[in-house]
Protein backbone atom coordinates (compact mmCIF):
# COMPACT_ATOMS: atom_id res chain seq x y z
CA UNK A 1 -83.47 -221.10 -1.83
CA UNK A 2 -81.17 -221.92 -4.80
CA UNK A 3 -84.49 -222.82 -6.61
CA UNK A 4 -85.81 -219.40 -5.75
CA UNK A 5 -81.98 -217.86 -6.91
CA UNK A 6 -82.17 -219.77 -10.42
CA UNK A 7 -85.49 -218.69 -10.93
CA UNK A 8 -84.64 -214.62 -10.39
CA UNK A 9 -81.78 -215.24 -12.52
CA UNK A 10 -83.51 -216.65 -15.03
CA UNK A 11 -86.06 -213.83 -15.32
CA UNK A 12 -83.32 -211.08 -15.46
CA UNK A 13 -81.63 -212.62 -18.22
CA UNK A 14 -84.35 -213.12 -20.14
CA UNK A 15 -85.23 -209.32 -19.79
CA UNK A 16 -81.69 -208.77 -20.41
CA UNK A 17 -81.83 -210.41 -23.46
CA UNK A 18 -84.59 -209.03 -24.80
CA UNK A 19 -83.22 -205.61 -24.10
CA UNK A 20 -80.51 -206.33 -26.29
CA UNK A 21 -82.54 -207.59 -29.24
CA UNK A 22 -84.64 -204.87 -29.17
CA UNK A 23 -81.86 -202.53 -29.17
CA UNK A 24 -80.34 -204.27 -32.20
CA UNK A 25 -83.92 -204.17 -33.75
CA UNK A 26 -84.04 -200.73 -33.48
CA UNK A 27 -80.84 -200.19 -34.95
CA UNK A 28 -81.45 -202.08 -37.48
CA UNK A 29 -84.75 -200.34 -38.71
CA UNK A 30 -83.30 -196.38 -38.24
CA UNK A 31 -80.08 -197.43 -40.46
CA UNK A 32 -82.05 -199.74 -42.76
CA UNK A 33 -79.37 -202.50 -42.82
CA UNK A 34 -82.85 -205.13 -43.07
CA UNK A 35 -84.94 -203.19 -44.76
CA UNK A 36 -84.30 -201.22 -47.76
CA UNK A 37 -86.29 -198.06 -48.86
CA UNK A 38 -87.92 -198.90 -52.32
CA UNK A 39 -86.61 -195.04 -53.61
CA UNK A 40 -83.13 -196.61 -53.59
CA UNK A 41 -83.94 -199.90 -55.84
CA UNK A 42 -87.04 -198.60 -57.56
CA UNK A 43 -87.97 -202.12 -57.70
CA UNK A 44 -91.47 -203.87 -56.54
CA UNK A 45 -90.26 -207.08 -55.23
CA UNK A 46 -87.86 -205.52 -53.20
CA UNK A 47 -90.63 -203.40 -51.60
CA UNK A 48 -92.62 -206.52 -50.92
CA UNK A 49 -89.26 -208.31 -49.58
CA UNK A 50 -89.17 -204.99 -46.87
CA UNK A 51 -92.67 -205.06 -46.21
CA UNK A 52 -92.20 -208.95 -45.36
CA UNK A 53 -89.13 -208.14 -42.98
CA UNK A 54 -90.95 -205.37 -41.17
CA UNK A 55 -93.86 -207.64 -40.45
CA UNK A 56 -91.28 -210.27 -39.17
CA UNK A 57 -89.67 -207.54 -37.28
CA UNK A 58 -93.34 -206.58 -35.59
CA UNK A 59 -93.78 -210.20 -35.15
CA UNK A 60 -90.34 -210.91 -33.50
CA UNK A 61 -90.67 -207.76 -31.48
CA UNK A 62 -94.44 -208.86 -30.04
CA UNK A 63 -93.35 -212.28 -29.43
CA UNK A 64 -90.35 -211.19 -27.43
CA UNK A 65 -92.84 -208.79 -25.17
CA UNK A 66 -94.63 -211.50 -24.61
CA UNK A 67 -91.72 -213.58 -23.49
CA UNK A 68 -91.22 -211.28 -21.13
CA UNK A 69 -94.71 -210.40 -19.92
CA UNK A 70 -94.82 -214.09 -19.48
CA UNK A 71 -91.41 -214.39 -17.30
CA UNK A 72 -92.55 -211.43 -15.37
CA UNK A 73 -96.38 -212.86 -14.43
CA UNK A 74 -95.24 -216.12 -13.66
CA UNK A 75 -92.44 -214.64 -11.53
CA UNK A 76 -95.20 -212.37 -10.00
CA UNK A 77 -97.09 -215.81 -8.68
CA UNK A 78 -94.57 -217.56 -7.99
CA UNK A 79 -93.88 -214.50 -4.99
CA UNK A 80 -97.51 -214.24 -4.43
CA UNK A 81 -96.89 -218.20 -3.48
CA UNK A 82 -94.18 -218.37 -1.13
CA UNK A 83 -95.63 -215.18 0.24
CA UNK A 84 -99.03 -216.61 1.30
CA UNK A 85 -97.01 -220.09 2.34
CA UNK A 86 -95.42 -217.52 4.89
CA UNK A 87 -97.99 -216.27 6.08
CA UNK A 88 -99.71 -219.30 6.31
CA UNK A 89 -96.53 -220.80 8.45
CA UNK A 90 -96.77 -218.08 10.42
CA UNK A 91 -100.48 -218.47 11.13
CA UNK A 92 -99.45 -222.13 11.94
CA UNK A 93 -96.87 -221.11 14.83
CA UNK A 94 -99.16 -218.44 16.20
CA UNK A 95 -101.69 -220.79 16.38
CA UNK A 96 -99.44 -223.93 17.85
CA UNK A 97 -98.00 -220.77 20.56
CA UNK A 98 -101.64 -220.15 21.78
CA UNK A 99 -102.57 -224.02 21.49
CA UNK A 100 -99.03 -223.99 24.25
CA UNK A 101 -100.17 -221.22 26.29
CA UNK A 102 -103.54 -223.31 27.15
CA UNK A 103 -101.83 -225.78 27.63
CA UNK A 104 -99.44 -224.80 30.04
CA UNK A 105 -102.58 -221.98 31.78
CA UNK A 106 -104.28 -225.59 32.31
CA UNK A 107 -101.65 -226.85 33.87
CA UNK A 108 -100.90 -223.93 35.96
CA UNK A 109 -104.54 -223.66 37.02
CA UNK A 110 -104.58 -227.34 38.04
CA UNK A 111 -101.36 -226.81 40.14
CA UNK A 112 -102.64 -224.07 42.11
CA UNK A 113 -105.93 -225.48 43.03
CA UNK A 114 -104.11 -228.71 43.97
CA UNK A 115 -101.91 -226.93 46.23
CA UNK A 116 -104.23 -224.56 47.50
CA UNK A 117 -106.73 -227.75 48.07
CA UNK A 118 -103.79 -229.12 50.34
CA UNK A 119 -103.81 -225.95 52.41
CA UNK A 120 -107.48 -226.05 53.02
CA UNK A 121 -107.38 -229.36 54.04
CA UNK A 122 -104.31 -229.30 56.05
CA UNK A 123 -105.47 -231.35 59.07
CA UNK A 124 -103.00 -229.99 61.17
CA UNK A 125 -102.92 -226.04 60.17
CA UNK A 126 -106.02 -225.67 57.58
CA UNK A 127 -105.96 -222.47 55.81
CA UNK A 128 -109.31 -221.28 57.34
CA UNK A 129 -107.53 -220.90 60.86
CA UNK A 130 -105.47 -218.20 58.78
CA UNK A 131 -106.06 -214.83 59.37
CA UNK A 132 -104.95 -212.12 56.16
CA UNK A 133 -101.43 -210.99 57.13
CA UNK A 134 -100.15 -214.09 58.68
CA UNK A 135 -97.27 -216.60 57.21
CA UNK A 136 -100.36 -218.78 55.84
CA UNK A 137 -102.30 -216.55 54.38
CA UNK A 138 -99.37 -214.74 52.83
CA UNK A 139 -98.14 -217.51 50.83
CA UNK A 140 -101.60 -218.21 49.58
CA UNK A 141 -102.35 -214.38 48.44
CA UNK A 142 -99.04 -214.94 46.66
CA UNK A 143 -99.58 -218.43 44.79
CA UNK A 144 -102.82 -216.57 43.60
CA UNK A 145 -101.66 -213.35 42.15
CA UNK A 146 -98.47 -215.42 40.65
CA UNK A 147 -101.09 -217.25 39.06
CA UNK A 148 -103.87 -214.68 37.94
CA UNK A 149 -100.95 -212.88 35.90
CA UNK A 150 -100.19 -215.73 33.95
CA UNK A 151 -103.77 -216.60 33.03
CA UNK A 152 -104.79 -214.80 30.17
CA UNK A 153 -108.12 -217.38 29.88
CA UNK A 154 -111.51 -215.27 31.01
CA UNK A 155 -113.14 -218.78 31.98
CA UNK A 156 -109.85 -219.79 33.98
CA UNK A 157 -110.14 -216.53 35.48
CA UNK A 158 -113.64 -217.40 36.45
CA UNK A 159 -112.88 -220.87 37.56
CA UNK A 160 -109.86 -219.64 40.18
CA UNK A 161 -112.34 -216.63 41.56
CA UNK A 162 -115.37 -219.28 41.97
CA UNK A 163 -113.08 -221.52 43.68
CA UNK A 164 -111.83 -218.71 46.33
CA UNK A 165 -115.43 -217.82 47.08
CA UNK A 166 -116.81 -221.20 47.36
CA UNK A 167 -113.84 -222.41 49.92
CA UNK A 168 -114.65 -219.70 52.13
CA UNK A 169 -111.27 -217.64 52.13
CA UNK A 170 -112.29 -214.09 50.35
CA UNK A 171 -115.80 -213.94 52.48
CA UNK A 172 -116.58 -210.37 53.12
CA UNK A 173 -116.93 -211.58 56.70
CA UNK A 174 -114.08 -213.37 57.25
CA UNK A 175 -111.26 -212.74 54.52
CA UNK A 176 -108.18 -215.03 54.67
CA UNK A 177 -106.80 -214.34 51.17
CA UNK A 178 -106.85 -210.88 50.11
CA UNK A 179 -106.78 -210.39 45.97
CA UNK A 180 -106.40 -206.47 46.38
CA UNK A 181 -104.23 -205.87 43.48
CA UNK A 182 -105.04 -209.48 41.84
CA UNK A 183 -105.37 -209.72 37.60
CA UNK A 184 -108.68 -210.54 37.33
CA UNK A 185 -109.49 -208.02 34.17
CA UNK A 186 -111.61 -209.52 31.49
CA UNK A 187 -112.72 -212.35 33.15
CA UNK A 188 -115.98 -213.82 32.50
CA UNK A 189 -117.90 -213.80 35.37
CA UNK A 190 -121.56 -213.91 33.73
CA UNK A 191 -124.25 -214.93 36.48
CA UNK A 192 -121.73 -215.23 38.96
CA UNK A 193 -122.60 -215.92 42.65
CA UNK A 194 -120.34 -213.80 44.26
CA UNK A 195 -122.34 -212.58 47.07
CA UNK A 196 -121.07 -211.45 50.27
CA UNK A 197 -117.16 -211.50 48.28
CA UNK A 198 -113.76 -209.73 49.70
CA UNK A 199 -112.83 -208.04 46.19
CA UNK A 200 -111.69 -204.88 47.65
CA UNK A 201 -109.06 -203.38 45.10
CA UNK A 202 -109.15 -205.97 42.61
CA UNK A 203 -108.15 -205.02 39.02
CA UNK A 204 -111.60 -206.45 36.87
CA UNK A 205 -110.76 -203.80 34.45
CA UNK A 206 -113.50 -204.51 31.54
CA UNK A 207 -114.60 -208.09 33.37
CA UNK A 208 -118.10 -209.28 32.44
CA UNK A 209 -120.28 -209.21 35.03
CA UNK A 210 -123.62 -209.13 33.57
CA UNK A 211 -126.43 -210.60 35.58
CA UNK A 212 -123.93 -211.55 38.49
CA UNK A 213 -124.98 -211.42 42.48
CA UNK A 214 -122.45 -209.08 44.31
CA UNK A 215 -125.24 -208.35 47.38
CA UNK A 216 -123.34 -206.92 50.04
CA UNK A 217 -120.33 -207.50 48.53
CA UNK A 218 -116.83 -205.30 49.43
CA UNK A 219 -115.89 -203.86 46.35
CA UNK A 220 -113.95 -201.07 48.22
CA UNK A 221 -111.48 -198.92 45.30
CA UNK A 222 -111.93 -201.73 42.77
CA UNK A 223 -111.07 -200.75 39.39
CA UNK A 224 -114.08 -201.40 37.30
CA UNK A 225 -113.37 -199.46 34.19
CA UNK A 226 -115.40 -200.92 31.51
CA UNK A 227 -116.54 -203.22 33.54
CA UNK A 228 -120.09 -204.90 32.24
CA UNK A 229 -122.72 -204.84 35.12
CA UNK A 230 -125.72 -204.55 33.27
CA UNK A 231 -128.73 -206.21 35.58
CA UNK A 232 -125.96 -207.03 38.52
CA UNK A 233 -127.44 -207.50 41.50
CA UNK A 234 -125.57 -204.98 43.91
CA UNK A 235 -127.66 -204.73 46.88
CA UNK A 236 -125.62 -203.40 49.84
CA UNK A 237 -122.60 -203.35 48.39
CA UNK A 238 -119.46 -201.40 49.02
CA UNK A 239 -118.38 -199.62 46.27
CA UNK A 240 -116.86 -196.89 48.57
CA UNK A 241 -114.24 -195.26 45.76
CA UNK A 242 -114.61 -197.76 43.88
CA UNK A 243 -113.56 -196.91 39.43
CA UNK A 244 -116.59 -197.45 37.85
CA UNK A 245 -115.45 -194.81 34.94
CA UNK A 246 -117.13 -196.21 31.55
CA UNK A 247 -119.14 -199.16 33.19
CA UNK A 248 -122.39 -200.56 31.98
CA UNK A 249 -124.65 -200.76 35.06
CA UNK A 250 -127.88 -200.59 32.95
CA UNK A 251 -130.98 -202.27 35.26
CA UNK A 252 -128.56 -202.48 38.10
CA UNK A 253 -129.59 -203.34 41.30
CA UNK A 254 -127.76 -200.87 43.71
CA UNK A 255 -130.48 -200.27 46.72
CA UNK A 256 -128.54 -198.89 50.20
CA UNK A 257 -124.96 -199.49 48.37
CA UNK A 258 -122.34 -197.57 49.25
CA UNK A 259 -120.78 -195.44 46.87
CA UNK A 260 -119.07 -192.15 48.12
CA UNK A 261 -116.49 -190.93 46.56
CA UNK A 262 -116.97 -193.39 43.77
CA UNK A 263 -115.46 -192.54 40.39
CA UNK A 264 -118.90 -193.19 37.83
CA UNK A 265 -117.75 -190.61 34.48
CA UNK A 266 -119.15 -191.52 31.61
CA UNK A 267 -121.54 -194.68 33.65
CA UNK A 268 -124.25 -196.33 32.21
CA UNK A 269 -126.69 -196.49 35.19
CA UNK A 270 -130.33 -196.26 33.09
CA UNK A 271 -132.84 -197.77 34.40
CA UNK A 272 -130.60 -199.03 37.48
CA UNK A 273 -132.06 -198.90 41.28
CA UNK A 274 -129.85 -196.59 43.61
CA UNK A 275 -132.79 -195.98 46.15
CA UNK A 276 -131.36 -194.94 49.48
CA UNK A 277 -128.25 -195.40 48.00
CA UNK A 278 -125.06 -193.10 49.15
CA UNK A 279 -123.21 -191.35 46.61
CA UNK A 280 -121.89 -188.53 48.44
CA UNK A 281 -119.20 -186.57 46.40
CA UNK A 282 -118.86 -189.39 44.00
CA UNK A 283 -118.06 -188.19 40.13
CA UNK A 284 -121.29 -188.76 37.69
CA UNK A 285 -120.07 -186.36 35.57
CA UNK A 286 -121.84 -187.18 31.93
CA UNK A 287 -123.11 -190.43 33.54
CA UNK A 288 -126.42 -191.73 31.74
CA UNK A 289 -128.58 -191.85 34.33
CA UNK A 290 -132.12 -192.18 32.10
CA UNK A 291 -134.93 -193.48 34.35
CA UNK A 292 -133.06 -194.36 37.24
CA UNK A 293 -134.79 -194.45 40.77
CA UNK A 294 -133.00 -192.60 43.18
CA UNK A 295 -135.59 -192.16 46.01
CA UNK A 296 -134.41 -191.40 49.21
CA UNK A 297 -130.74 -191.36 47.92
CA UNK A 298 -127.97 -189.22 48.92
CA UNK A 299 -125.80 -187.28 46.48
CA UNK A 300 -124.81 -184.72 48.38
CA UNK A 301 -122.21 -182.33 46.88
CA UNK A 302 -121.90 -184.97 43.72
CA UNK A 303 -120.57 -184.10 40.29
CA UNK A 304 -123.51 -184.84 38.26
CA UNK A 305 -122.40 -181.75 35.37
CA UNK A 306 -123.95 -182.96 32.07
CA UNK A 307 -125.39 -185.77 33.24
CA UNK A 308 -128.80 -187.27 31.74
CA UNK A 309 -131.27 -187.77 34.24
CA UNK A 310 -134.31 -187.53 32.10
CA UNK A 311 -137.58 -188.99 33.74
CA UNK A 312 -135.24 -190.08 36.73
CA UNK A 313 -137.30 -190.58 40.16
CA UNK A 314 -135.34 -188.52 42.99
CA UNK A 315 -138.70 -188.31 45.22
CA UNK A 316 -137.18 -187.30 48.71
CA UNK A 317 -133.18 -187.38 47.17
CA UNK A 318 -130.69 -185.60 48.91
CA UNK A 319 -128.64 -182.98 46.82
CA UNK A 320 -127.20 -180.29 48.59
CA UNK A 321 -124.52 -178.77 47.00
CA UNK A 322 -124.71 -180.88 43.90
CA UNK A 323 -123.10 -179.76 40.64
CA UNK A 324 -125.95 -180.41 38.31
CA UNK A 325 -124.61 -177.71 35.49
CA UNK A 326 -126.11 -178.35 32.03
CA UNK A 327 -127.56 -181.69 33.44
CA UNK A 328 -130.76 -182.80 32.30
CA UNK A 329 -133.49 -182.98 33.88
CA UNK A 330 -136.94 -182.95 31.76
CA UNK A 331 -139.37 -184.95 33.25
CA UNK A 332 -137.51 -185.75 36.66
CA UNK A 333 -139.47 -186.10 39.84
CA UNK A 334 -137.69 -184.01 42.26
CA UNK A 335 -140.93 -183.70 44.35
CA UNK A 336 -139.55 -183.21 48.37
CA UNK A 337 -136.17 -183.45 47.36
CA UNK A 338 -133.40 -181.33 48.57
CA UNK A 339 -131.47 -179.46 46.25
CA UNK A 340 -130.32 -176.22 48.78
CA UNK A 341 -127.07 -174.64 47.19
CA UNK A 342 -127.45 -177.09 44.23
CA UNK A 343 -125.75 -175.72 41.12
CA UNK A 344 -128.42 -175.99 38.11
CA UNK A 345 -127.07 -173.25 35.70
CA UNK A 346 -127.86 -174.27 32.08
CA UNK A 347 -129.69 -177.32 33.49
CA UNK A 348 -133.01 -178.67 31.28
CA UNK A 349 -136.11 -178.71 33.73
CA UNK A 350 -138.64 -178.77 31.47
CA UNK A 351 -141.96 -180.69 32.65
CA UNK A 352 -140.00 -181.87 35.95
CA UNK A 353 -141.76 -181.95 38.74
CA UNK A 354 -140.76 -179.75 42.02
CA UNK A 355 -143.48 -179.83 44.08
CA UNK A 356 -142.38 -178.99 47.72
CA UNK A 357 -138.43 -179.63 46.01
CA UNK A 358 -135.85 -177.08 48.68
CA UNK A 359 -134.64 -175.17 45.63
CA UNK A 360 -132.63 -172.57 48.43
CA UNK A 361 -129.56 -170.72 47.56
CA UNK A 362 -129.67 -172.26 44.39
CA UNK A 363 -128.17 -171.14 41.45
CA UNK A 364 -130.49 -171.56 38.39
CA UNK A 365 -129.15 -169.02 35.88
CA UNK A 366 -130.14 -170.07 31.95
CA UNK A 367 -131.88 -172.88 33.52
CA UNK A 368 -134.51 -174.38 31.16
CA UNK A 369 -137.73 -173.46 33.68
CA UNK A 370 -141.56 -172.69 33.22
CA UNK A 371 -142.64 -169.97 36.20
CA UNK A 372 -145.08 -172.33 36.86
CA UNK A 373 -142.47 -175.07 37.86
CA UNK A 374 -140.70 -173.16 40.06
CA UNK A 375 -143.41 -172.17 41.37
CA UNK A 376 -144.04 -175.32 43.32
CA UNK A 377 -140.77 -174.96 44.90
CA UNK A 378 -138.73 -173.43 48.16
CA UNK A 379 -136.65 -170.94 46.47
CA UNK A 380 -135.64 -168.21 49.32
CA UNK A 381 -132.08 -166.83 48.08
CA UNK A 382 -131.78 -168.75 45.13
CA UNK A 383 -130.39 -167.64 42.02
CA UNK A 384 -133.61 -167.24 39.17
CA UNK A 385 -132.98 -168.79 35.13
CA UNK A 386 -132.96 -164.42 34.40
CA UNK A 387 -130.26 -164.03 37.31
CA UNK A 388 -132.40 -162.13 39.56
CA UNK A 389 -132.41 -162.67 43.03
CA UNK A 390 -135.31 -164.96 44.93
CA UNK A 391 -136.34 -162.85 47.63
């Protein structure tokens, strides 16, 4: 520090002193104490004797801003110095701080499963007698959302989850330790084997869950917002209000799951399998639903407004009552589908395909239709793209 003080100290003086000079200079050369005019002498050498002093004037005055220019760029990188040793310290402590917080999330994780080993194997009272609610089963629910908020570690997050399942205490079956409520956001649960799992209200806010098997999993109000599900296997599962706001569930596999009242705004689901699936007044609204199969499944009275559904397969669907305003629909296949009081207005149906599609009641005002197409439909009260009435 005293270094750094002499240093400053020594720059301002020298700009101090320079000021001075220069103002002396200047003085000097408006009065003409140094240099004389010739008019006054009338004599040559005394001209040449001026011309001589202004030149070492120029000179003095040049050198002097260089001085200075000097003291001020080496004073310049000397700060750019200590500044980037700063930062570099302080890139060294965040770096030892996150080295520390591994370090002690290790530990932590290698705690837990030790003690929760010990209640598994308790030979007297094993954990698997437990049922969820009881003194046993209580302490254990706690020990493992204590720990889940602590880890920060995707792959420790994986590790604690894998070793739940695979002890047999969050079986869909037979749960023992709930994690409703349990930190399990971003974890990194690629290819997972989580089938059959108790994960009912779990927070796996943006968790990667690409290529993972949920089958018949209970995924019951989960918050899934974000969540990456793109070719997850869930078969069967129960995603009954379940947040999926925002997830990728591109090439899903979601045959007979259960998802009424399911919150999907903004969903990636192209390409994904919902036949027979049950999505009763769940919220698609927006939802990218591009080449999806849908065949036989219900969406009865479910927010689909401005949703994409372009060359989706809804053979046989149920949609009665479904908000389908501005969605669209070019190239569907909505043949034998049931769409009685659906709400279509401003919907694209160009090219889809209605044959034998119960079009009743519905309200199809600026709808994007060919005659033709509706044609092939069962339209008895509904409301025509011109807003006539079907008669």
């Amino acid at each position: 520090m005293n270094r750094l003080l002499r240093r400053r100290f020594g720059v301002i003086a020298g700009a101090v002193l320079l000021v001075v000079i220069l103002a002396f200079l200047l003085v000097a050369l408006t009065w003409g104490i140094i240099i004389p005019s010739p008019s006054e002498t009338g004599s040559s050498e005394t001209s040449s004797t001026g011309t001589l002093l202004t030149g070492g004037v120029v000179g003095a005055i040049v050198g002097l801003v260089g001085v200075f220019v000097a003291q001020y760029l080496t004073g310049k990188r000397h700060n750019e110095a200590l500044l980037h040793a700063r930062e570099l310290e302080a890139q060294r402590a965040q770096e030892a701080a996150q080295l520390e917080a591994q370090r002690a999330g290790e530990a932590a994780l290698q705690k837990y499963l030790e003690q929760m080993g010990k209640l598994i194997a308790d030979p007297d009272r094993p954990l698997h007698r437990s049922t969820v609610g009881d003194n046993l089963s209580t302490v254990a629910r706690a020990q493992t959302l204590s720990i889940l908020e602590g880890l920060e570690d995707p792959a420790r997050k994986r590790i604690l989850l894998q070793f739940l399942y695979e002890s047999g205490v969050i079986s869909k079956d037979n749960p023992i330790v709930s994690v409703a409520g349990a930190n399990l956001a971003a974890a990194d649960l690629v290819s997972a084997n989580l089938e059959g799992a108790s994960l009912g209200e779990a927070n796996l806010v943006e968790s990667n869950l690409g290529g993972s098997n949920l089958g018949g999993s209970n995924l019951e109000a989960a918050n899934l917002v974000g969540a990456y599900l793109k070719e997850a296997n869930l078969e069967g599962a129960y995603l009954k209000e379940a947040n999926l706001r925002w997830a990728n569930l591109e090439g899903a596999k979601l045959g007979g799951a259960y998802l009424e009242g399911a919150y999907l705004v903004g969903a990636i689901l192209e390409g994904a399998i919902l036949d027979r699936a049950r999505l009763g007044g769940s919220n698609l609204k927006e939802a990218n639903l591009v080449g999806s199969k849908l065949q036989g499944a219900n969406l009865e009275k479910a927010n689909l407004k401005e949703a994409n559904l372009r060359g989706a397969y809804l053979k046989e669907a149920y949609l009665e009552g479904v908000n389908l305003e501005g969605a669209y629909l070019d190239r569907a296949r909505l043949g034998g589908a049931n769409l009685e009081a659906a709400n279509l207005v401003g919907a694209n149906l160009v090219g889809t395909y209605l044959e034998g599609a119960n079009l009743r009641w519905a309200k199809l005002q600026g709808a994007a239709v060919t005659k033709e197409e509706l044609g092939k439909a069962l339209l008895e009260g509904a409301t025509m793209p011109d807003g006539s009435k079907h008669g």
